[in-house]
PDB file of N, CA and C in Angstrom:
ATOM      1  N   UNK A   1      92.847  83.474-126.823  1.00  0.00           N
ATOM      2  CA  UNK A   1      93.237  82.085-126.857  1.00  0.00           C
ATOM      3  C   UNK A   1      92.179  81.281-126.078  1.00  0.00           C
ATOM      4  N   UNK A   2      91.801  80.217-126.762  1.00  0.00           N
ATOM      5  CA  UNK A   2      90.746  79.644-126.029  1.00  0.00           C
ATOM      6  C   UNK A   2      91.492  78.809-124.646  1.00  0.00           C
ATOM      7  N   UNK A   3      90.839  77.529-124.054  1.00  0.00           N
ATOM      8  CA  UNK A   3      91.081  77.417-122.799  1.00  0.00           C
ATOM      9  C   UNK A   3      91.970  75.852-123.536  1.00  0.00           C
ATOM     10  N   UNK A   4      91.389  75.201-124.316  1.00  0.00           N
ATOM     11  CA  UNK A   4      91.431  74.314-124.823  1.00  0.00           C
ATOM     12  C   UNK A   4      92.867  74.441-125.767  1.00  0.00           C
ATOM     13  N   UNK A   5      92.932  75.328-126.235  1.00  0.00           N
ATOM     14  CA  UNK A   5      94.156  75.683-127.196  1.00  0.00           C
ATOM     15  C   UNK A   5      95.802  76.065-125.972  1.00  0.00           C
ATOM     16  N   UNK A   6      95.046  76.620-125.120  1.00  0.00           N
ATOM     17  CA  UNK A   6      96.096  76.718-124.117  1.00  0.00           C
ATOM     18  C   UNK A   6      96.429  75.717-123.385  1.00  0.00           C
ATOM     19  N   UNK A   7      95.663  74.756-122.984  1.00  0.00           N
ATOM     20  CA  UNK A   7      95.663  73.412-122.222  1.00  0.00           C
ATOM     21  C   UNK A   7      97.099  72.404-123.439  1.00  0.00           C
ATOM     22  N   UNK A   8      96.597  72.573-124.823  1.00  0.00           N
ATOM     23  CA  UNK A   8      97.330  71.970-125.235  1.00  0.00           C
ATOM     24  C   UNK A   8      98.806  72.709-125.676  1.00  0.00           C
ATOM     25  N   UNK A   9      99.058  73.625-125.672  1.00  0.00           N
ATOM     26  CA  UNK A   9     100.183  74.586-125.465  1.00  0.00           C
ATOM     27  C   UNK A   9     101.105  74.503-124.217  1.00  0.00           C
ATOM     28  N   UNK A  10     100.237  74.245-123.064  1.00  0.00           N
ATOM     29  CA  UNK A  10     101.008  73.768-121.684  1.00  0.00           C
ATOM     30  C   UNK A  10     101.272  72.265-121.821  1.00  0.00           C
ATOM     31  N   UNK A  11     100.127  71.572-122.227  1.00  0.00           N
ATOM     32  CA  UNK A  11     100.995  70.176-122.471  1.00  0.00           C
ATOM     33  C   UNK A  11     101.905  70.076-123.275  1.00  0.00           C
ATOM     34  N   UNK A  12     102.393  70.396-124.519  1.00  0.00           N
ATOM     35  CA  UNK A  12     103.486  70.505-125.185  1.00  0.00           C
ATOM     36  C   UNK A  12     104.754  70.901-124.312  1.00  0.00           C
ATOM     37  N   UNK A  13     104.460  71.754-123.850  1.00  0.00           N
ATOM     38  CA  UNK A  13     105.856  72.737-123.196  1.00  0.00           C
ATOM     39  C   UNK A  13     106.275  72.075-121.985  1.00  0.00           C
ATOM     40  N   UNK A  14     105.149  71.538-121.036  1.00  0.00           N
ATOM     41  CA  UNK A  14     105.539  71.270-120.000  1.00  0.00           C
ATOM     42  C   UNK A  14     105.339  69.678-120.151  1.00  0.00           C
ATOM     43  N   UNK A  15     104.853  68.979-120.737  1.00  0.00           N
ATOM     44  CA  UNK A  15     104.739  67.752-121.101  1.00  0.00           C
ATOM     45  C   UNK A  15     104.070  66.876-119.484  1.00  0.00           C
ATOM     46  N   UNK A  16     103.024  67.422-119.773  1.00  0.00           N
ATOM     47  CA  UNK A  16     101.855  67.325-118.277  1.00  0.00           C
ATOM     48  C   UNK A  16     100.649  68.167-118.550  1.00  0.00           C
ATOM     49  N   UNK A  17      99.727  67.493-118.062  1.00  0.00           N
ATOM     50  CA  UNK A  17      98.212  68.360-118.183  1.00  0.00           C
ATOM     51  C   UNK A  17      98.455  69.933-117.106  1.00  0.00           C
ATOM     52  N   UNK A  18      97.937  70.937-117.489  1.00  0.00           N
ATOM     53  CA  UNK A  18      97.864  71.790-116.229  1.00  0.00           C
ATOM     54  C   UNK A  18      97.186  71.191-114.838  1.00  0.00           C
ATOM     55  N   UNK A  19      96.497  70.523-114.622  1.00  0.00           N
ATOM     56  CA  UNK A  19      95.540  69.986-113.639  1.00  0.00           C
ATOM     57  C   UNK A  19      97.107  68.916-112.719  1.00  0.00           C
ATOM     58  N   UNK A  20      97.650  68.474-113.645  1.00  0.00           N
ATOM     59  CA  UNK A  20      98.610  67.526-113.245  1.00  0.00           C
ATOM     60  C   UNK A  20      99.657  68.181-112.362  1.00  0.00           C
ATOM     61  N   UNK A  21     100.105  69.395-113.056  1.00  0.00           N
ATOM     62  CA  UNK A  21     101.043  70.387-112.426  1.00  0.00           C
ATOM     63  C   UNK A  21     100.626  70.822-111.607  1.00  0.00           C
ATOM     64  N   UNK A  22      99.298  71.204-111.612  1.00  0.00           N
ATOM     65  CA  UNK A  22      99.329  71.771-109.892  1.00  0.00           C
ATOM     66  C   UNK A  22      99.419  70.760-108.877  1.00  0.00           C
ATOM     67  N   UNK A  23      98.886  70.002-109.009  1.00  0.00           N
ATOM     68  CA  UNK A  23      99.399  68.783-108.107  1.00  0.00           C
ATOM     69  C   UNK A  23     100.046  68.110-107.658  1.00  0.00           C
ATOM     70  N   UNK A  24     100.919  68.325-108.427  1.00  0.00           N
ATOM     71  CA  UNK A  24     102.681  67.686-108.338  1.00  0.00           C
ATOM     72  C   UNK A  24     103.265  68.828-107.221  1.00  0.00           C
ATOM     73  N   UNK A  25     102.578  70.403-107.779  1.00  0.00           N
ATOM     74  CA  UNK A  25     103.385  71.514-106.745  1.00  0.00           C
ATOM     75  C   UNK A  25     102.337  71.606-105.537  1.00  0.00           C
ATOM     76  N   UNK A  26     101.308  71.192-105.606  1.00  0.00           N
ATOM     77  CA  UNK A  26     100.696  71.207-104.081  1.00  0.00           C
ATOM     78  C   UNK A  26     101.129  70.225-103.145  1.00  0.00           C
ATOM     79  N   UNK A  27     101.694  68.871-103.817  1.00  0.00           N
ATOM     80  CA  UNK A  27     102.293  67.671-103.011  1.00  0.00           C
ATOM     81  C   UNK A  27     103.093  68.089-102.316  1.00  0.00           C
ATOM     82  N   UNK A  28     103.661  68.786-103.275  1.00  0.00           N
ATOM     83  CA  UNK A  28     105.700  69.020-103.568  1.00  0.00           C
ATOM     84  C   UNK A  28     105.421  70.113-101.926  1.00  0.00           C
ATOM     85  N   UNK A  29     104.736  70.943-101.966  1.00  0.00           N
ATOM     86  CA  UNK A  29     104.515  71.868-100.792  1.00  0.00           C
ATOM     87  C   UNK A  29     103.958  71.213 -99.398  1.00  0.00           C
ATOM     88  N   UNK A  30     103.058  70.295 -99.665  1.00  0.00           N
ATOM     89  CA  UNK A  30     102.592  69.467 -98.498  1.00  0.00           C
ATOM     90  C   UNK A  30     104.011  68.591 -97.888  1.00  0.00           C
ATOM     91  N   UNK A  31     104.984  67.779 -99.102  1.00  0.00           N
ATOM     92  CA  UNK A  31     105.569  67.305 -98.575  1.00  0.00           C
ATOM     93  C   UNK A  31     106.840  68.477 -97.594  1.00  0.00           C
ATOM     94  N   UNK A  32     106.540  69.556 -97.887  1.00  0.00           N
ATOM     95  CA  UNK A  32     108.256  70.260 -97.616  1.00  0.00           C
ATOM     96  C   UNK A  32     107.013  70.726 -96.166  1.00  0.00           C
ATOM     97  N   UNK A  33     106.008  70.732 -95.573  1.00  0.00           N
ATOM     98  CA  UNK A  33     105.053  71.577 -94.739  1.00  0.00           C
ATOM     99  C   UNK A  33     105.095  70.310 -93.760  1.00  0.00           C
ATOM    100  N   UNK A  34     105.033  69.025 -93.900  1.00  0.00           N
ATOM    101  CA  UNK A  34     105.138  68.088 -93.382  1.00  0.00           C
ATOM    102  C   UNK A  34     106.571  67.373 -92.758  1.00  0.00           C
ATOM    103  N   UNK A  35     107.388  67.696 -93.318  1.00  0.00           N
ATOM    104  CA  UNK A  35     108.813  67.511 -93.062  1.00  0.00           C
ATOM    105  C   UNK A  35     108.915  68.896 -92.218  1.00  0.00           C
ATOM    106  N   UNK A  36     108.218  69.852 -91.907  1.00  0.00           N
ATOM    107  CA  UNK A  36     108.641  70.801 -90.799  1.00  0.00           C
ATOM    108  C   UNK A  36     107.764  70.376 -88.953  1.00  0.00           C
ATOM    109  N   UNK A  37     107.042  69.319 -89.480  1.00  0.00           N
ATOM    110  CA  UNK A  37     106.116  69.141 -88.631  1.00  0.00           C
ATOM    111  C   UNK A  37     104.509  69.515 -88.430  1.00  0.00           C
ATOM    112  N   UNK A  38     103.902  70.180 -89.379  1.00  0.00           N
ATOM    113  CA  UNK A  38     102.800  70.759 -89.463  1.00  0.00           C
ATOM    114  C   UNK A  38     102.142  69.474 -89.956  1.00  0.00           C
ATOM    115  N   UNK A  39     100.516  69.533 -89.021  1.00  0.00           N
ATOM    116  CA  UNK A  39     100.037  68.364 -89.149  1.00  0.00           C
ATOM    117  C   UNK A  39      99.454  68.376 -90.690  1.00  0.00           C
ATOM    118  N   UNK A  40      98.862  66.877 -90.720  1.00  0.00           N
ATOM    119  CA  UNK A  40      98.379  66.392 -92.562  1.00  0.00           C
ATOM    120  C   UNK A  40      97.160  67.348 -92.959  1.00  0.00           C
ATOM    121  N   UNK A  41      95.918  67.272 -91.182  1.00  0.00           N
ATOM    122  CA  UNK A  41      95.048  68.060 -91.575  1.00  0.00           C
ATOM    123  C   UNK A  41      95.245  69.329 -92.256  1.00  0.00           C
ATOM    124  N   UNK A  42      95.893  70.001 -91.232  1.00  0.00           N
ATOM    125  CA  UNK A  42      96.735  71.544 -91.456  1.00  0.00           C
ATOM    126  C   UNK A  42      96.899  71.983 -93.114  1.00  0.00           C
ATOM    127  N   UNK A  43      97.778  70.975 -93.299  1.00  0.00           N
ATOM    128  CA  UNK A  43      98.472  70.991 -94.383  1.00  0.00           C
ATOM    129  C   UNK A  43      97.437  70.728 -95.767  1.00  0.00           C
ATOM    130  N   UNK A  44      96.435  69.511 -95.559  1.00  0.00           N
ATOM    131  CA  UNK A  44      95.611  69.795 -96.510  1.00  0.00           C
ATOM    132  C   UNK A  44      94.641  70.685 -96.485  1.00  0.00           C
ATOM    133  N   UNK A  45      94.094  71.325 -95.700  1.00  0.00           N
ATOM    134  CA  UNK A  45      93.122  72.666 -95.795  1.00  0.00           C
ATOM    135  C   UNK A  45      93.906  73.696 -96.507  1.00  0.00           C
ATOM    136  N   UNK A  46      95.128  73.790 -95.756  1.00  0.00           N
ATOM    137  CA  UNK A  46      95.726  75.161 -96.078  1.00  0.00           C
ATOM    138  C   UNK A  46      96.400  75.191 -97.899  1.00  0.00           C
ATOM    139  N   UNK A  47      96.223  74.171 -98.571  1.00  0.00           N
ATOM    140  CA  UNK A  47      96.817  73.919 -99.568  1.00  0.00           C
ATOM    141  C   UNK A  47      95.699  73.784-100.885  1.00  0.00           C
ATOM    142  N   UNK A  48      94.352  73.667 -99.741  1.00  0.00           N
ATOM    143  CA  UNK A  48      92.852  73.544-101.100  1.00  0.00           C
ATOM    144  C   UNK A  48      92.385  71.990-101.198  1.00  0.00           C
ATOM    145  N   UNK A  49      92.935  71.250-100.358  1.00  0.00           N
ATOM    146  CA  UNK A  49      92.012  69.915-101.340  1.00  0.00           C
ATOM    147  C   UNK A  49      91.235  70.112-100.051  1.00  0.00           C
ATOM    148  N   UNK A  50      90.096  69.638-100.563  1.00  0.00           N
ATOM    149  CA  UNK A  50      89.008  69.675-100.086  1.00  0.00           C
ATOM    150  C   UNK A  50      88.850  68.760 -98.337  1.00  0.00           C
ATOM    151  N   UNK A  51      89.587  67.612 -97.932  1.00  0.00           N
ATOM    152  CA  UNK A  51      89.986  67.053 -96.550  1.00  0.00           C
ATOM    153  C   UNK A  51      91.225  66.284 -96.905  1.00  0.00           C
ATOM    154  N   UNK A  52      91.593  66.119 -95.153  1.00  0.00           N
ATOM    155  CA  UNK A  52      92.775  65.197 -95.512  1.00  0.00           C
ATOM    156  C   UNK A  52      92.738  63.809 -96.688  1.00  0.00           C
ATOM    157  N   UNK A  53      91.653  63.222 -96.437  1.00  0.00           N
ATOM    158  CA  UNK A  53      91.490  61.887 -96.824  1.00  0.00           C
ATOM    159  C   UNK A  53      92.205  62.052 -98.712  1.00  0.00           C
ATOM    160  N   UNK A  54      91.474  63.344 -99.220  1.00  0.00           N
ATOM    161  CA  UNK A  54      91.973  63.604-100.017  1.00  0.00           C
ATOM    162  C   UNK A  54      93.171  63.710-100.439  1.00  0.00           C
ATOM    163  N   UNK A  55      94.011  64.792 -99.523  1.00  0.00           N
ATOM    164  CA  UNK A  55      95.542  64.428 -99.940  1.00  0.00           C
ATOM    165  C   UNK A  55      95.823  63.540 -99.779  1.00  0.00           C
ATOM    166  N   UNK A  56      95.449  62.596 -98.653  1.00  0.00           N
ATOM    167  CA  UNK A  56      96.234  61.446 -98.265  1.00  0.00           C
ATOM    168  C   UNK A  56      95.933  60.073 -99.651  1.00  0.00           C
ATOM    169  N   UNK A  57      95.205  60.591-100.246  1.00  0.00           N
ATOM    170  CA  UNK A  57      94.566  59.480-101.020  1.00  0.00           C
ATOM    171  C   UNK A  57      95.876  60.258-102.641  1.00  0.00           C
ATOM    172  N   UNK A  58      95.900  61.597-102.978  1.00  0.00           N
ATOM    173  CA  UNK A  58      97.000  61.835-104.062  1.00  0.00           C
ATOM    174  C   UNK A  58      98.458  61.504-103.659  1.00  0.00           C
ATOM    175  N   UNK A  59      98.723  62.231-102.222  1.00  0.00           N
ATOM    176  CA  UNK A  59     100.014  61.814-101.656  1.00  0.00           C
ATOM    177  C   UNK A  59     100.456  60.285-101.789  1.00  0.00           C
ATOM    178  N   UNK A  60      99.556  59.238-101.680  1.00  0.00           N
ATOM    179  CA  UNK A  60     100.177  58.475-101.585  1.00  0.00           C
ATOM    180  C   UNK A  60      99.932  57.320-102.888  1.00  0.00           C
ATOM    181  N   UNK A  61      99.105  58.516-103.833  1.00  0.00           N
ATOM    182  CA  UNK A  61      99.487  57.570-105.594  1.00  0.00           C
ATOM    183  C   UNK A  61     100.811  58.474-106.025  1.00  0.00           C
ATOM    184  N   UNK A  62     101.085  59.475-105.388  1.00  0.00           N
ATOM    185  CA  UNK A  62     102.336  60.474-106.260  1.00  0.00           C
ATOM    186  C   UNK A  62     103.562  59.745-105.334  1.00  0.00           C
ATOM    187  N   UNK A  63     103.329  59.514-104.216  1.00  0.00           N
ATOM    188  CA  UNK A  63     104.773  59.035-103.544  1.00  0.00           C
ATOM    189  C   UNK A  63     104.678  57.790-102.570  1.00  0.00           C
ATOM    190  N   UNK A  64     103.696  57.024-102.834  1.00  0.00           N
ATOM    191  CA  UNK A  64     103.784  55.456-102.279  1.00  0.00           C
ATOM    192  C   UNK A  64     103.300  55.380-100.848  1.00  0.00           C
ATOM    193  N   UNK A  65     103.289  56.440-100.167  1.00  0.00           N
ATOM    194  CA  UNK A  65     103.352  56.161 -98.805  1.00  0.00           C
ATOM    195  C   UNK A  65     102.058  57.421 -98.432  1.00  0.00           C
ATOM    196  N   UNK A  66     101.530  56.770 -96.893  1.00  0.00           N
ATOM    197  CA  UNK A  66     100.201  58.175 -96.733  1.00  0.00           C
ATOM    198  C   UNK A  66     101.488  59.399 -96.254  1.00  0.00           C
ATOM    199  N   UNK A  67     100.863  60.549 -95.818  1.00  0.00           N
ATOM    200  CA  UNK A  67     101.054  61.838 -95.268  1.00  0.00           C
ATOM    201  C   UNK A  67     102.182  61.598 -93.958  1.00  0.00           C
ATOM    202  N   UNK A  68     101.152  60.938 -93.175  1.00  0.00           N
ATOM    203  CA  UNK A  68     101.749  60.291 -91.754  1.00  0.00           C
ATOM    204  C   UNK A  68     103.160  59.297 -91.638  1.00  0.00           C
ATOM    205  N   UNK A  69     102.687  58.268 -92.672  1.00  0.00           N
ATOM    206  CA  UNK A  69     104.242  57.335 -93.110  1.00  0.00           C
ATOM    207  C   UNK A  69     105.523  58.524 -92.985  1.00  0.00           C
ATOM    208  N   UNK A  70     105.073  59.665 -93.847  1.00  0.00           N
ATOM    209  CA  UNK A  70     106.111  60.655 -94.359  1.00  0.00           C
ATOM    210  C   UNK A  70     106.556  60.874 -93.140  1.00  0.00           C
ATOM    211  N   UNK A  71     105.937  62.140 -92.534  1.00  0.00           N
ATOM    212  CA  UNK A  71     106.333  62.739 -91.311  1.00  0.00           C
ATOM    213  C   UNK A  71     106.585  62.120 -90.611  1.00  0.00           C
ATOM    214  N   UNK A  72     106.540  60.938 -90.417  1.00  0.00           N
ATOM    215  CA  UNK A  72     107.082  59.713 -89.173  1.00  0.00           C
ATOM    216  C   UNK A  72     108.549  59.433 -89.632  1.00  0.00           C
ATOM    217  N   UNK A  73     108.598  59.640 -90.937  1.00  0.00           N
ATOM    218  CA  UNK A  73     110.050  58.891 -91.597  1.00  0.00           C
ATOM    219  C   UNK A  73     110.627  59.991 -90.944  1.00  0.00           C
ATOM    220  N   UNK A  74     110.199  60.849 -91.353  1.00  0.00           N
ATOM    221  CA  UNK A  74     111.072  62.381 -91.272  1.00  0.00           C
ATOM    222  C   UNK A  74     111.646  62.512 -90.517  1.00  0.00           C
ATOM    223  N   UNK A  75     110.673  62.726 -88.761  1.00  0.00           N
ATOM    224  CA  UNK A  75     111.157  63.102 -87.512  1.00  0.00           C
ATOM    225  C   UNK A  75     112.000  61.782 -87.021  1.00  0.00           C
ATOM    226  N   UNK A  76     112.238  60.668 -87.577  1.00  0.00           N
ATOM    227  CA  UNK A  76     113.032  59.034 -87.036  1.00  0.00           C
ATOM    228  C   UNK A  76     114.261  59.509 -87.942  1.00  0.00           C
ATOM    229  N   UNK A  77     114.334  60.158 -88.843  1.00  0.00           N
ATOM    230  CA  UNK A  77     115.609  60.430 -89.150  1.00  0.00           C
ATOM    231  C   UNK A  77     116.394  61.596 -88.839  1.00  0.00           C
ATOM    232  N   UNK A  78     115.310  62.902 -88.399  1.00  0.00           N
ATOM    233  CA  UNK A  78     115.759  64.275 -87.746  1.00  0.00           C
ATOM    234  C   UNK A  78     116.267  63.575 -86.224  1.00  0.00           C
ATOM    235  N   UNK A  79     115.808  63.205 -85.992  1.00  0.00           N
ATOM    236  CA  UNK A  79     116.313  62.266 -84.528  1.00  0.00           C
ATOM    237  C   UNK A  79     117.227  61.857 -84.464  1.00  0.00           C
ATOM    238  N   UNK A  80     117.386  60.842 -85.571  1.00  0.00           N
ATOM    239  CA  UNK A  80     118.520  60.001 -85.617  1.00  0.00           C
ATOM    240  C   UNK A  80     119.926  60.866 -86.587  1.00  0.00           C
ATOM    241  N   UNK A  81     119.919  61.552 -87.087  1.00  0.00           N
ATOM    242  CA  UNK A  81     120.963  62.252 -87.688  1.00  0.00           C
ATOM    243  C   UNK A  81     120.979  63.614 -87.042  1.00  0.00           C
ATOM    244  N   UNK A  82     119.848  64.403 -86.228  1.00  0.00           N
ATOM    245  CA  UNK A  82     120.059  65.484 -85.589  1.00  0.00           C
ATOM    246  C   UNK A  82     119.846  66.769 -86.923  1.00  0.00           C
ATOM    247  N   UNK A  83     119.814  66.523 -88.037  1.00  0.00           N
ATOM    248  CA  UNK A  83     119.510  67.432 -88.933  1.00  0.00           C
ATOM    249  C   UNK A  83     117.953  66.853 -89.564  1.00  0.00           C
ATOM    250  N   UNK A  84     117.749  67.994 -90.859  1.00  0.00           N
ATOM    251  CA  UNK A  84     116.580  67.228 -91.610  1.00  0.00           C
ATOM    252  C   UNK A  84     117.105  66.590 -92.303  1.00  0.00           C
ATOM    253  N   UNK A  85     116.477  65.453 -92.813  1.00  0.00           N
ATOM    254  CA  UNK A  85     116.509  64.899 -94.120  1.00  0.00           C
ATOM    255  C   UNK A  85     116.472  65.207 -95.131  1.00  0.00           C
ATOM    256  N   UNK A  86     117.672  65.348 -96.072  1.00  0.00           N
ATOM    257  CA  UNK A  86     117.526  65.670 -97.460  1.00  0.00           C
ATOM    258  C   UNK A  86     116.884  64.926 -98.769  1.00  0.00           C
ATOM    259  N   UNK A  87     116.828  63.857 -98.523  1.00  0.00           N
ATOM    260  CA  UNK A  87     116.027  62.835 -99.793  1.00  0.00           C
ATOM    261  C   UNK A  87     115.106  62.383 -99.009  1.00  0.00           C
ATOM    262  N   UNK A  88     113.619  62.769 -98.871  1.00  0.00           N
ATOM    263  CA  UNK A  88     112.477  62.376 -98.006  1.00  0.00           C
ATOM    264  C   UNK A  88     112.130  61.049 -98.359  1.00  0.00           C
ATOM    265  N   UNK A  89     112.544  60.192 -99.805  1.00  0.00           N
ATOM    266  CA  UNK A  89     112.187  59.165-100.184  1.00  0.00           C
ATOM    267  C   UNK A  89     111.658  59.268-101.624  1.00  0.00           C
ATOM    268  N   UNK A  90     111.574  58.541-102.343  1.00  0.00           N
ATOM    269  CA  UNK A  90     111.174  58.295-104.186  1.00  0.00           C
ATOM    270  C   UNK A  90     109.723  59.228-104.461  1.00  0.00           C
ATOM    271  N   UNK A  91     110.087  60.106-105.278  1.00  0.00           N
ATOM    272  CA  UNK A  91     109.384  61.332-105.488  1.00  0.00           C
ATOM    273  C   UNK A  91     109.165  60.653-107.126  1.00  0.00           C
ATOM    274  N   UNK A  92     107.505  60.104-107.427  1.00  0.00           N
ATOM    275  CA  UNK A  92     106.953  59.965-108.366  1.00  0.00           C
ATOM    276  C   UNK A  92     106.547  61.042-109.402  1.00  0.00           C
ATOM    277  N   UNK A  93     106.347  61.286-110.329  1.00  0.00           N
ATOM    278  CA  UNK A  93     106.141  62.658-110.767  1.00  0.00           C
ATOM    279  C   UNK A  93     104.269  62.099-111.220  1.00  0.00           C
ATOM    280  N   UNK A  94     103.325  62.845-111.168  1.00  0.00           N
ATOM    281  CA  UNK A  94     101.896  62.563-111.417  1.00  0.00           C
ATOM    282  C   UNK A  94     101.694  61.996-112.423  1.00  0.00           C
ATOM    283  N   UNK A  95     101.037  60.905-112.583  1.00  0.00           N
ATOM    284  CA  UNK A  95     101.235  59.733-113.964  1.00  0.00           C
ATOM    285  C   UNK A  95     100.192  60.824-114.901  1.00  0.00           C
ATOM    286  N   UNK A  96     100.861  60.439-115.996  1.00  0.00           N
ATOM    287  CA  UNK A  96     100.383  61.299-117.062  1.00  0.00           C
ATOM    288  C   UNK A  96      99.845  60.371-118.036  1.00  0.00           C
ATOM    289  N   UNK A  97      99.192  60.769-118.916  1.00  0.00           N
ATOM    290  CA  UNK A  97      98.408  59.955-119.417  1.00  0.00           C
ATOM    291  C   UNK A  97      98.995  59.548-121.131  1.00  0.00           C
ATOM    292  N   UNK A  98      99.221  58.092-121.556  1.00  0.00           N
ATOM    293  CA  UNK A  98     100.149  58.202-122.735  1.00  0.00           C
ATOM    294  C   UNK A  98      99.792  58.680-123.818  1.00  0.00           C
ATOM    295  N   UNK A  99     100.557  59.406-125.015  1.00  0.00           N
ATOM    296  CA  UNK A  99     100.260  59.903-125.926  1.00  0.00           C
ATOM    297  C   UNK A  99      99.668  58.846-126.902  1.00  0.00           C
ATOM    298  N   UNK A 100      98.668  59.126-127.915  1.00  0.00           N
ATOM    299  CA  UNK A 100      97.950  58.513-128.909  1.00  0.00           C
ATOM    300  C   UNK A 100      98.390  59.187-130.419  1.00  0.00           C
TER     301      UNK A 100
END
C-alpha cells in the first residue's frame, strides 16, 4: 500500500489527516501532563515538538489559551475545589481542512 493511498484511507475512517491526529493526541497528553503539574518545557521535549514555543504556539490554536493559562487555571481550581478539575476548558478538535 502506498503512503498516499493510506493517508487517504485514514482520512476517510478517521475523518482527519494522520499528521492532524497525532496532534490532537500529543495536545490531548500535554494537556493531561500539565494538569498534574509538570512544567510546559518538560512537557514539550518529552512529547517531540521540537521547543516550548512550539507547543505553546499548537496548544493554543487547538484550545485558545497558551500552556501556562492552562496550568494556572488548573492549580486555581485544584485549590479552590481541593480536587482536580474535570472539564479543563473548550477542547477544539485540530481544524481540518474542508472537503472539495
Amino acid at each position: 500500500m502506498s503512503v498516499s493511498t493510506l493517508e487517504r484511507r485514514f482520512q476517510a475512517h478517521f475523518n482527519c489527516a494522520p499528521k492532524s491526529y497525532i496532534v490532537s493526541i500529543r495536545i490531548r497528553e500535554a494537556r493531561r501532563r500539565l494538569e498534574l503539574g509538570q512544567s510546559a518545557k518538560r512537557v514539550a521535549l518529552e512529547l517531540g515538538f521540537v521547543d516550548q514555543s512550539h507547543m505553546t504556539r499548537v496548544f493554543k490554536q487547538l484550545l485558545g489559551r497558551t500552556p501556562d493559562d492552562f496550568r494556572q487555571t488548573t492549580e486555581a481550581t485544584t485549590k479552590d475545589d481541593g480536587a482536580a478539575r474535570k472539564d479543563p476548558g473548550p477542547y477544539r478538535e485540530y481544524p481540518r481542512k474542508a472537503r472539495s
